[in-house]
C-alpha atoms as a PDB file:
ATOM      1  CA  UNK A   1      91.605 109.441 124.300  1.00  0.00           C
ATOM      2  CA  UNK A   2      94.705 110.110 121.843  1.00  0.00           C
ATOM      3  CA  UNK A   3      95.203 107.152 119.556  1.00  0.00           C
ATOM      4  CA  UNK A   4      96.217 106.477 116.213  1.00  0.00           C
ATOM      5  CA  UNK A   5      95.026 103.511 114.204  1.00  0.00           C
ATOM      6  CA  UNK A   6      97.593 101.899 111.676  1.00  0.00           C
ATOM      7  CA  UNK A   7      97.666  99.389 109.046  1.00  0.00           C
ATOM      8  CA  UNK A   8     100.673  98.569 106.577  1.00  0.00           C
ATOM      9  CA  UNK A   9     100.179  97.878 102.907  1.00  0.00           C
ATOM     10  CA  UNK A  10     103.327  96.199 100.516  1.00  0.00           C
ATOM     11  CA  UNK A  11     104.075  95.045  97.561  1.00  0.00           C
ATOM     12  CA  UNK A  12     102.187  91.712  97.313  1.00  0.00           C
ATOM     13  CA  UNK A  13      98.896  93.137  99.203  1.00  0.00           C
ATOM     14  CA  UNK A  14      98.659  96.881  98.427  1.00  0.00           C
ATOM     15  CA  UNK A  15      96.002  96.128  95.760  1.00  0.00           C
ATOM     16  CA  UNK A  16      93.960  93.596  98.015  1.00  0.00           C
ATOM     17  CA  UNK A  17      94.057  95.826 101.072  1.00  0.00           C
ATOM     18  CA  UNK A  18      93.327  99.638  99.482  1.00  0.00           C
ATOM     19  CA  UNK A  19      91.411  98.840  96.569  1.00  0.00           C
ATOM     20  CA  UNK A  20      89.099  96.213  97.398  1.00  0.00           C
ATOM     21  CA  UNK A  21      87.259  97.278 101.017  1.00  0.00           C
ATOM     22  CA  UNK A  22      90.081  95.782 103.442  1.00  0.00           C
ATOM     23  CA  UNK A  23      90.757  98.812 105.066  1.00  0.00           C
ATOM     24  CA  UNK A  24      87.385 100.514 104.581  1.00  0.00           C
ATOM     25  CA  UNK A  25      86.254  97.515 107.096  1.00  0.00           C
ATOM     26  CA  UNK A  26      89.018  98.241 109.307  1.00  0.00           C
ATOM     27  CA  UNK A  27      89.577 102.655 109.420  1.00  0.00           C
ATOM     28  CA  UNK A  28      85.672 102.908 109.072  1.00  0.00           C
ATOM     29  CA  UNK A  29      84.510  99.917 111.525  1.00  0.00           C
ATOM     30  CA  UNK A  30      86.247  99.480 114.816  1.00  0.00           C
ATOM     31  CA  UNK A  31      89.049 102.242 113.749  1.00  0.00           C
ATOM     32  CA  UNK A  32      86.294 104.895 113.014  1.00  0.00           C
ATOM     33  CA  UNK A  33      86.806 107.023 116.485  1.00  0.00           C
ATOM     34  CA  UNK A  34      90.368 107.164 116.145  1.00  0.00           C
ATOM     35  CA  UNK A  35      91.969 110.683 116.886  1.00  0.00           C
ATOM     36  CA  UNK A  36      94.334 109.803 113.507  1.00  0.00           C
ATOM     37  CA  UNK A  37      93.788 106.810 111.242  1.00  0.00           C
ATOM     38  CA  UNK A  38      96.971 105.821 109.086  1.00  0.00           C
ATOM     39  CA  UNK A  39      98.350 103.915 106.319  1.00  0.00           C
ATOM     40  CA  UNK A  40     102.347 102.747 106.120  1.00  0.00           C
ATOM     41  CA  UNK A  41     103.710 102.019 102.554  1.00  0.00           C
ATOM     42  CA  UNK A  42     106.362 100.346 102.740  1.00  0.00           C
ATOM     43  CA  UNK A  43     108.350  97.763  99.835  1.00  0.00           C
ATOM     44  CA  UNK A  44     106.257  98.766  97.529  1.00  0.00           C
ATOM     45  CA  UNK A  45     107.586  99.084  93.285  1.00  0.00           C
ATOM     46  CA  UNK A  46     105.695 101.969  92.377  1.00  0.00           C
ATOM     47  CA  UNK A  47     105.633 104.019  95.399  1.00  0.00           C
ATOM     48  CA  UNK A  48     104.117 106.943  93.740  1.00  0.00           C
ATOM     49  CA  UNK A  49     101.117 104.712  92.480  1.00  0.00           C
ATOM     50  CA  UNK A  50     100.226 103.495  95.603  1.00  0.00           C
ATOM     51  CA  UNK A  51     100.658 106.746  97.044  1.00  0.00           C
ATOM     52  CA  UNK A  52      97.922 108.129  94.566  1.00  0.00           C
ATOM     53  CA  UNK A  53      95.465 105.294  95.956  1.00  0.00           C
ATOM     54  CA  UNK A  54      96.429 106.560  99.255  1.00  0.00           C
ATOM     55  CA  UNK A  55      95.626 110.089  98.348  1.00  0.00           C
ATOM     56  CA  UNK A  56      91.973 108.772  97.303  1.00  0.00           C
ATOM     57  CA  UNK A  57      91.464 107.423 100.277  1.00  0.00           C
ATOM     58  CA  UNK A  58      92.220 110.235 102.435  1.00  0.00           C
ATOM     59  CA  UNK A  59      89.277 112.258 100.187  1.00  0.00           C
ATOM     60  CA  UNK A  60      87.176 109.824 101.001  1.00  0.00           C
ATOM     61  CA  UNK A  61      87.994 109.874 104.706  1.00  0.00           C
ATOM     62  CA  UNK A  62      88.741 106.825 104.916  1.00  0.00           C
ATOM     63  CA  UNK A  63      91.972 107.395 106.124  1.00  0.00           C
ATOM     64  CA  UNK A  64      94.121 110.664 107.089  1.00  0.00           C
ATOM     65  CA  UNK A  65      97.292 110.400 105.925  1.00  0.00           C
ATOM     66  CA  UNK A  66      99.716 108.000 104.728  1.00  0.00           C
ATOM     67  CA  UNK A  67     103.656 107.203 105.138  1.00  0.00           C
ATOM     68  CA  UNK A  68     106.272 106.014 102.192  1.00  0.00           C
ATOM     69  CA  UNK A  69     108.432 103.908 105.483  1.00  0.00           C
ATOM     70  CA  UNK A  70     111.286 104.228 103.155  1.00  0.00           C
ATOM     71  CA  UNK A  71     111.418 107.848 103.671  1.00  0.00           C
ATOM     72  CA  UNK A  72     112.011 107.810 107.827  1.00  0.00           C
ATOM     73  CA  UNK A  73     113.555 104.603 107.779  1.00  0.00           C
ATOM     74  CA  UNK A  74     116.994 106.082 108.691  1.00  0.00           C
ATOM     75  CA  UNK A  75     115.742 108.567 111.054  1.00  0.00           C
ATOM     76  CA  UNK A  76     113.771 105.737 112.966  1.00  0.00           C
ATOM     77  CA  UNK A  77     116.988 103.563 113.002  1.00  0.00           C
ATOM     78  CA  UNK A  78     118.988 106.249 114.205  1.00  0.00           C
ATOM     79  CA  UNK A  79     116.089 107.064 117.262  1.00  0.00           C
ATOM     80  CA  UNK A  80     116.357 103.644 118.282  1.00  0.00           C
ATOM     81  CA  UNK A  81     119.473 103.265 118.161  1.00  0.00           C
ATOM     82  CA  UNK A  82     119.701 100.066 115.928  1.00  0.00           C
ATOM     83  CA  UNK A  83     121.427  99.541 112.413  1.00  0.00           C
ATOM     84  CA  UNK A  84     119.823  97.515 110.009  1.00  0.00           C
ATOM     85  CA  UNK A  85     122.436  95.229 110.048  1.00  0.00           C
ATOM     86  CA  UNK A  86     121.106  94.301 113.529  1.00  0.00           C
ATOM     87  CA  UNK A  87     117.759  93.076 112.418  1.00  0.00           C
ATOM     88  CA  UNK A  88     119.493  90.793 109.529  1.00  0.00           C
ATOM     89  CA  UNK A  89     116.538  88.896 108.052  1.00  0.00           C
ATOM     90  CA  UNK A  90     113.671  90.679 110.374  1.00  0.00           C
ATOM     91  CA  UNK A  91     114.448  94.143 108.701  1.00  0.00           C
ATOM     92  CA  UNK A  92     111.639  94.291 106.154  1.00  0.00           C
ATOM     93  CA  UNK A  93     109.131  92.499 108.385  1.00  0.00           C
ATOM     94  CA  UNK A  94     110.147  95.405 111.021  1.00  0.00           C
ATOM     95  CA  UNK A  95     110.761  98.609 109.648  1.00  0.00           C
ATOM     96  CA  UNK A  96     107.065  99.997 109.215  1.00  0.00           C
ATOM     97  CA  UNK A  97     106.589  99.188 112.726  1.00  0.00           C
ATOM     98  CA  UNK A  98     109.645 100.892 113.909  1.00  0.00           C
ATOM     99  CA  UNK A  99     109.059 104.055 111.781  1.00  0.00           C
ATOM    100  CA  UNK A 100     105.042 104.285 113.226  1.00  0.00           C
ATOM    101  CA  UNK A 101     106.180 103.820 116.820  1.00  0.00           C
ATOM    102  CA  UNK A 102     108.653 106.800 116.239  1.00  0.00           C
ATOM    103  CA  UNK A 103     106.101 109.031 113.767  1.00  0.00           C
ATOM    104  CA  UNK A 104     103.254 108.704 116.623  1.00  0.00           C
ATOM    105  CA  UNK A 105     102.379 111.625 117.918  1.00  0.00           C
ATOM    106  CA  UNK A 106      98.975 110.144 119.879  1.00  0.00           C
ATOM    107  CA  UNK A 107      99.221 109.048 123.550  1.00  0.00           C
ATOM    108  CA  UNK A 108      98.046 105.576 122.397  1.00  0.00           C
ATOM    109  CA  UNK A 109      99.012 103.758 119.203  1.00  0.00           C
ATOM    110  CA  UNK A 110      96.787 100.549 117.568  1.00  0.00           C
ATOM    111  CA  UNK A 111      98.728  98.931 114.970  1.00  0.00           C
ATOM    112  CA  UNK A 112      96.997  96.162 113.049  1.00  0.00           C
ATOM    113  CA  UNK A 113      99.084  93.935 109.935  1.00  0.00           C
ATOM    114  CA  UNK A 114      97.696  94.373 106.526  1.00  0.00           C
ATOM    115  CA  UNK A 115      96.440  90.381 106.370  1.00  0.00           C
ATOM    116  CA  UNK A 116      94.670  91.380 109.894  1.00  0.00           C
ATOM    117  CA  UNK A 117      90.432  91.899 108.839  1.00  0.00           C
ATOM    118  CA  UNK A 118      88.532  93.092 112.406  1.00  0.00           C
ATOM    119  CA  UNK A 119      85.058  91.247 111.903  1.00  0.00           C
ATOM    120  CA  UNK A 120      82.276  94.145 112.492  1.00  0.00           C
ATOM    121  CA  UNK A 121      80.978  92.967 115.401  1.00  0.00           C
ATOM    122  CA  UNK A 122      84.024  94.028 117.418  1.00  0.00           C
ATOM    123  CA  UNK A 123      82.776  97.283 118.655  1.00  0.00           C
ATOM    124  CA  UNK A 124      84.156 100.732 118.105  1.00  0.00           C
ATOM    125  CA  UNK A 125      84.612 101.192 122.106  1.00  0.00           C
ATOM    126  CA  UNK A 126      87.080  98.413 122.422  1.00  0.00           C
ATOM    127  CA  UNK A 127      89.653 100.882 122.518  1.00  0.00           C
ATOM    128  CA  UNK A 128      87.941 102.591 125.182  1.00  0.00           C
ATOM    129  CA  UNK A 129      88.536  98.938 126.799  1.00  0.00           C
ATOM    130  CA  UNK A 130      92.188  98.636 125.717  1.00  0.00           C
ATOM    131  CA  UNK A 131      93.543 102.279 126.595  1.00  0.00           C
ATOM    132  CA  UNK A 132      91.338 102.337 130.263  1.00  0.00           C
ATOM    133  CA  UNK A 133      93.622  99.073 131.466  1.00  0.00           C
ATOM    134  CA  UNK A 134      96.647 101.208 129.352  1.00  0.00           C
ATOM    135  CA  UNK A 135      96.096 103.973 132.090  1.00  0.00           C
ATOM    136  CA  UNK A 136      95.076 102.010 135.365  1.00  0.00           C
ATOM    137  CA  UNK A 137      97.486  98.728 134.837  1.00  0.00           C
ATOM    138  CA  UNK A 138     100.936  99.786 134.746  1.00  0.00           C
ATOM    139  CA  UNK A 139     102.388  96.102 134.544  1.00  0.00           C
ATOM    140  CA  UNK A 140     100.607  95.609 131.247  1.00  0.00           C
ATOM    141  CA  UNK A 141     102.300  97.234 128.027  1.00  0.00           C
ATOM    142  CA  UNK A 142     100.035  95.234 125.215  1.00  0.00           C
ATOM    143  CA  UNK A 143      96.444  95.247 125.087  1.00  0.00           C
ATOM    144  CA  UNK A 144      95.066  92.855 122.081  1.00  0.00           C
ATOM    145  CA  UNK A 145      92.097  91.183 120.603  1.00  0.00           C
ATOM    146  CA  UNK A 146      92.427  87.453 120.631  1.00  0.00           C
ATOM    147  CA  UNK A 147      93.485  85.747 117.388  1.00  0.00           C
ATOM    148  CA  UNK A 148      90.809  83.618 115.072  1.00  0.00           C
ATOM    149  CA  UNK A 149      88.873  83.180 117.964  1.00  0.00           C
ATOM    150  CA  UNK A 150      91.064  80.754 119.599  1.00  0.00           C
ATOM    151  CA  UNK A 151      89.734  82.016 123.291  1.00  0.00           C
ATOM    152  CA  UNK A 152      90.284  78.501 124.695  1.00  0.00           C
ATOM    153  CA  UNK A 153      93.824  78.614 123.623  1.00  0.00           C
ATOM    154  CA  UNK A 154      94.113  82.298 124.790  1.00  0.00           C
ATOM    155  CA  UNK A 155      93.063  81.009 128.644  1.00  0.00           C
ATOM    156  CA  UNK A 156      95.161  78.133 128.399  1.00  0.00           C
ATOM    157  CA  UNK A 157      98.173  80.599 127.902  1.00  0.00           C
ATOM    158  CA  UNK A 158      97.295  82.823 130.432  1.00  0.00           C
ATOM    159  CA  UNK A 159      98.777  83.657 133.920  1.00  0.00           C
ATOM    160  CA  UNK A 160      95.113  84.844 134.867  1.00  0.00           C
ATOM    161  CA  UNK A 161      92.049  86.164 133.808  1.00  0.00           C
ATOM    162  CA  UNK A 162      89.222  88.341 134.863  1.00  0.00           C
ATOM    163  CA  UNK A 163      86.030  88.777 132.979  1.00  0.00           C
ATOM    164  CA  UNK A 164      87.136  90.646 130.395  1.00  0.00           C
ATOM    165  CA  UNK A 165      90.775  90.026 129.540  1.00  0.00           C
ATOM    166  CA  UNK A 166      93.512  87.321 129.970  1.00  0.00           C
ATOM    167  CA  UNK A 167      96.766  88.357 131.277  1.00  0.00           C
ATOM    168  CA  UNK A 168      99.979  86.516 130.512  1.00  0.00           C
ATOM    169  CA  UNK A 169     103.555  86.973 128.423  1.00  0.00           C
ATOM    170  CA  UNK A 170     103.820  86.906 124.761  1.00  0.00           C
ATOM    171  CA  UNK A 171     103.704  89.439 121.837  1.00  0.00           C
ATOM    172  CA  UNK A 172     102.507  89.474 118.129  1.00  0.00           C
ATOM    173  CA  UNK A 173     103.101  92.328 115.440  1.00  0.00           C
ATOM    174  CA  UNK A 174      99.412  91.097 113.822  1.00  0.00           C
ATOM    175  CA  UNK A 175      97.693  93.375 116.332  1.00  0.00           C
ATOM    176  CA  UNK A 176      98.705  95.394 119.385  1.00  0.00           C
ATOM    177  CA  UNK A 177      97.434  98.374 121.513  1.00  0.00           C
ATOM    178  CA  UNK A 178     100.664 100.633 123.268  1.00  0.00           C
ATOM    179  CA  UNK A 179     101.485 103.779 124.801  1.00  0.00           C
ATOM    180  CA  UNK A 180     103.342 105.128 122.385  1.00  0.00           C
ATOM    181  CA  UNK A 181     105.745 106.916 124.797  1.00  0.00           C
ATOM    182  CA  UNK A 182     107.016 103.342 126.601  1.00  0.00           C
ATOM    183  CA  UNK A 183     107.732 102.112 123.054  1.00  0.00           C
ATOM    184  CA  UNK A 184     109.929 104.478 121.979  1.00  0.00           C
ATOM    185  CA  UNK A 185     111.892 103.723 124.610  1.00  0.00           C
ATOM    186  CA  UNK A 186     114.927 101.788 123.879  1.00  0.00           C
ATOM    187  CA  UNK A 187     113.612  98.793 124.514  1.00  0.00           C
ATOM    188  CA  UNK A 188     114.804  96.787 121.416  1.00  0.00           C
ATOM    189  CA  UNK A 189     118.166  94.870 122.890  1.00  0.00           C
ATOM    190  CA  UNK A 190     116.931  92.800 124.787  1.00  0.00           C
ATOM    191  CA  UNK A 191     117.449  88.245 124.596  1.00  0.00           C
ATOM    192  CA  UNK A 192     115.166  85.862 126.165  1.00  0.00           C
ATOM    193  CA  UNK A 193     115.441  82.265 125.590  1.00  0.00           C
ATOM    194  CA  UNK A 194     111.884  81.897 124.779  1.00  0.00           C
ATOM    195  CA  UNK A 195     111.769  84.357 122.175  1.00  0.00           C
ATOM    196  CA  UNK A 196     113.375  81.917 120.137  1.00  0.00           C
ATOM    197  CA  UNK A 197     110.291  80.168 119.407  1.00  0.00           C
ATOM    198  CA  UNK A 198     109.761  83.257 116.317  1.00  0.00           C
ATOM    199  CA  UNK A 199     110.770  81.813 113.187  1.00  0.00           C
ATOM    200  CA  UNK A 200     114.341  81.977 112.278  1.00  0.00           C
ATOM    201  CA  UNK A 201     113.680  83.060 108.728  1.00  0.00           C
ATOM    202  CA  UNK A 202     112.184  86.702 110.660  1.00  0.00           C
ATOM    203  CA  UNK A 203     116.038  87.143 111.952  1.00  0.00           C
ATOM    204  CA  UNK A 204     115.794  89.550 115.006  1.00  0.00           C
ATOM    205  CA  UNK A 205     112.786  90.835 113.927  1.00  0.00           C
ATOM    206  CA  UNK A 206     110.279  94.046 115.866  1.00  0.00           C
ATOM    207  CA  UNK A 207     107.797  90.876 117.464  1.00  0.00           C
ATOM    208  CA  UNK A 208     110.965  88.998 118.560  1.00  0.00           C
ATOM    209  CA  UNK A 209     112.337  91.995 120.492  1.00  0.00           C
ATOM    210  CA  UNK A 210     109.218  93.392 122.371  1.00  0.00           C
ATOM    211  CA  UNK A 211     108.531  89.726 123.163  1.00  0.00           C
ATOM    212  CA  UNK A 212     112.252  89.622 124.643  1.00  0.00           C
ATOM    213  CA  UNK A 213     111.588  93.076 126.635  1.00  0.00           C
ATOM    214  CA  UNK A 214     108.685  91.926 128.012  1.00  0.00           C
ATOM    215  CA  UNK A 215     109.711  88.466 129.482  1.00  0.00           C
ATOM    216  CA  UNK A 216     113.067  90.328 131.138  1.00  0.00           C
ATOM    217  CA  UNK A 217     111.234  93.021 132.340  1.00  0.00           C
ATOM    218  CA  UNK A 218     107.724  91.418 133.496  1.00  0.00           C
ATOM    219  CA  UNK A 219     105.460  93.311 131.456  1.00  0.00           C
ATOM    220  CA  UNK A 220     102.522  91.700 130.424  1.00  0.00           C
ATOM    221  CA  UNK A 221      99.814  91.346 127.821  1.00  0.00           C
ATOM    222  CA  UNK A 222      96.162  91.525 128.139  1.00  0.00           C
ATOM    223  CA  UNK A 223      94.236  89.861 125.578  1.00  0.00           C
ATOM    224  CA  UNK A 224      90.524  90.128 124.901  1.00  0.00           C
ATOM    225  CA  UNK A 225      88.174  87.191 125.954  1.00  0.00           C
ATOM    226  CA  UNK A 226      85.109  88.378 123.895  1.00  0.00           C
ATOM    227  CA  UNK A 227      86.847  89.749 120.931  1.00  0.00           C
ATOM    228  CA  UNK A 228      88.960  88.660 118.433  1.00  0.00           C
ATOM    229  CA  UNK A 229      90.671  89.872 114.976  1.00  0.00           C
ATOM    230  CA  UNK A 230      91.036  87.166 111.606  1.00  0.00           C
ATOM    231  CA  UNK A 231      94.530  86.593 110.821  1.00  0.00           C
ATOM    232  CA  UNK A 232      95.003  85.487 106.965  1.00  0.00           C
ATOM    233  CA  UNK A 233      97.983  85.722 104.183  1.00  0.00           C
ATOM    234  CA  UNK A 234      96.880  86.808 101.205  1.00  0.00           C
ATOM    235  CA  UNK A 235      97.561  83.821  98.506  1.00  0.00           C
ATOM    236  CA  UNK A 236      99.646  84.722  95.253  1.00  0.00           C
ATOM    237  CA  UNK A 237      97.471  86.821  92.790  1.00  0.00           C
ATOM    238  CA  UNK A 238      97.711  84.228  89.935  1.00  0.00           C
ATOM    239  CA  UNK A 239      97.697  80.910  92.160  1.00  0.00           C
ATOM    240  CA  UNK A 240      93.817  78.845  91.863  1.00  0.00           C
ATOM    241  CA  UNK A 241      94.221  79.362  95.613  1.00  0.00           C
ATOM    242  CA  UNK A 242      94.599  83.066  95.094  1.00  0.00           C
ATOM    243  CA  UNK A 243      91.291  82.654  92.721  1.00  0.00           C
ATOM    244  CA  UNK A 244      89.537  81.086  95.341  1.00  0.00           C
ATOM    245  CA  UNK A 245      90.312  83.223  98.247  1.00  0.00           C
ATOM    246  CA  UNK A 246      89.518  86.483  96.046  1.00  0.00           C
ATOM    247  CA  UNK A 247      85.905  84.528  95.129  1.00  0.00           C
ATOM    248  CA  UNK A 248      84.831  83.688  98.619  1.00  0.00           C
ATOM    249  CA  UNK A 249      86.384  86.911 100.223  1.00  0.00           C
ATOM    250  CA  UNK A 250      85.689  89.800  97.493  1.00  0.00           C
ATOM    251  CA  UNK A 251      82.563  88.764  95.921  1.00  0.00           C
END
């Protein structure tokens, strides 16, 4: 198996995520087996600062390398053929993912938000799992845990289910297994009606357009039943809810 496992640091979260364990729980828990485990920078005011965290980390082996987004933004455009100008809003909440998609150079490609935390029960051969119905399903182009373990919620969306995953429409940028090869297709210009349910304030943002591709073109998404990932925003570093959160999360 050939995958790569991604998270994306910026501004507001770099510290939270590198310094304090965050991705330590992800790269060395679940992601551990990886062929390539990487880091996106991306927004960031001090590029070269986080970079020298990033640099740490690969010593450490936590991680194996790292990508400034801002540097293949362009190319990645330009590969896709989009313009920034067509994302509007959705640009910054897009361009990491666009620039991993077309920097993978693994078969498979697990891409997980910075506010995404994978409990460590979740075991390391869940990607085994998620790239086995890659290669034997060729109607499903998403594999993903289920969200805050809302499994009732994940059913009740479905289309079907077997024991081990339910099977339906929809698409999230939080977490997602793909074959790296079907998404760099061009497969960013597509409209479905439903996709409109994505906030407004995300423009024509990365989620929005797979979620569009995959309604026109019937491709499907198989989410776990067992497992699930915690989805949280990190609260303002100065707020008493940022106080809090840091308390009960860091210790």
């Amino acid at each position: 198996m050939s995958l790569t496992v991604e998270t994306k640091v910026w501004e507001k979260d770099w510290q939270f995520i590198l310094e304090k364990g965050f991705i330590q729980q992800l790269m060395l828990g679940v992601g551990r087996d990886a062929t390539k485990r990487r880091l996106l920078i991306n927004n960031v005011d001090r590029p070269t600062s986080v970079a020298l965290c990033a640099d740490q980390l690969i010593k450490d082996g936590v991680i194996d390398d790292y990508v400034i987004v801002g540097d293949y933004s362009e190319a990645a455009l330009q590969f896709f053929n989009l313009r920034k100008s067509d994302l509007g809003k959705g640009y910054y909440y897009s361009i990491a993912e666009l620039v991993s998609i077309y920097l993978c150079d693994t078969e498979f490609l697990a891409h997980f938000s910075g506010d995404t935390t994978v409990p460590e029960d979740v075991p390391n051969c869940w990607f085994d799992a998620a790239v086995s119905l890659l290669q034997e399903r060729p109607d499903v182009s998403v594999v993903n845990l289920a969200w805050d373990d809302k499994f009732k919620e994940v059913d009740k969306d479905s289309l079907f289910v077997d024991d081990e995953f339910a099977y339906g429409y929809g698409f999230s940028d939080q977490m997602y297994v793909v074959r790296a090869a079907e998404f760099k297709s061009r497969i960013y210009d597509y409209s479905h009606p439903a996709s409109d349910r994505y906030p407004k304030y995300g423009g024509n943002l990365f989620e929005k357009r797979v979620d569009s591709w995959m309604r026109v073109e019937k491709r499907l998404r198989a989410t776990s039943r067992k497992w699930s990932y915690q989805h949280s925003n990190f609260p303002k570093r100065n707020s008493v809810g940022g106080v809090l959160w840091r308390m009960l999360r860091l210790g």
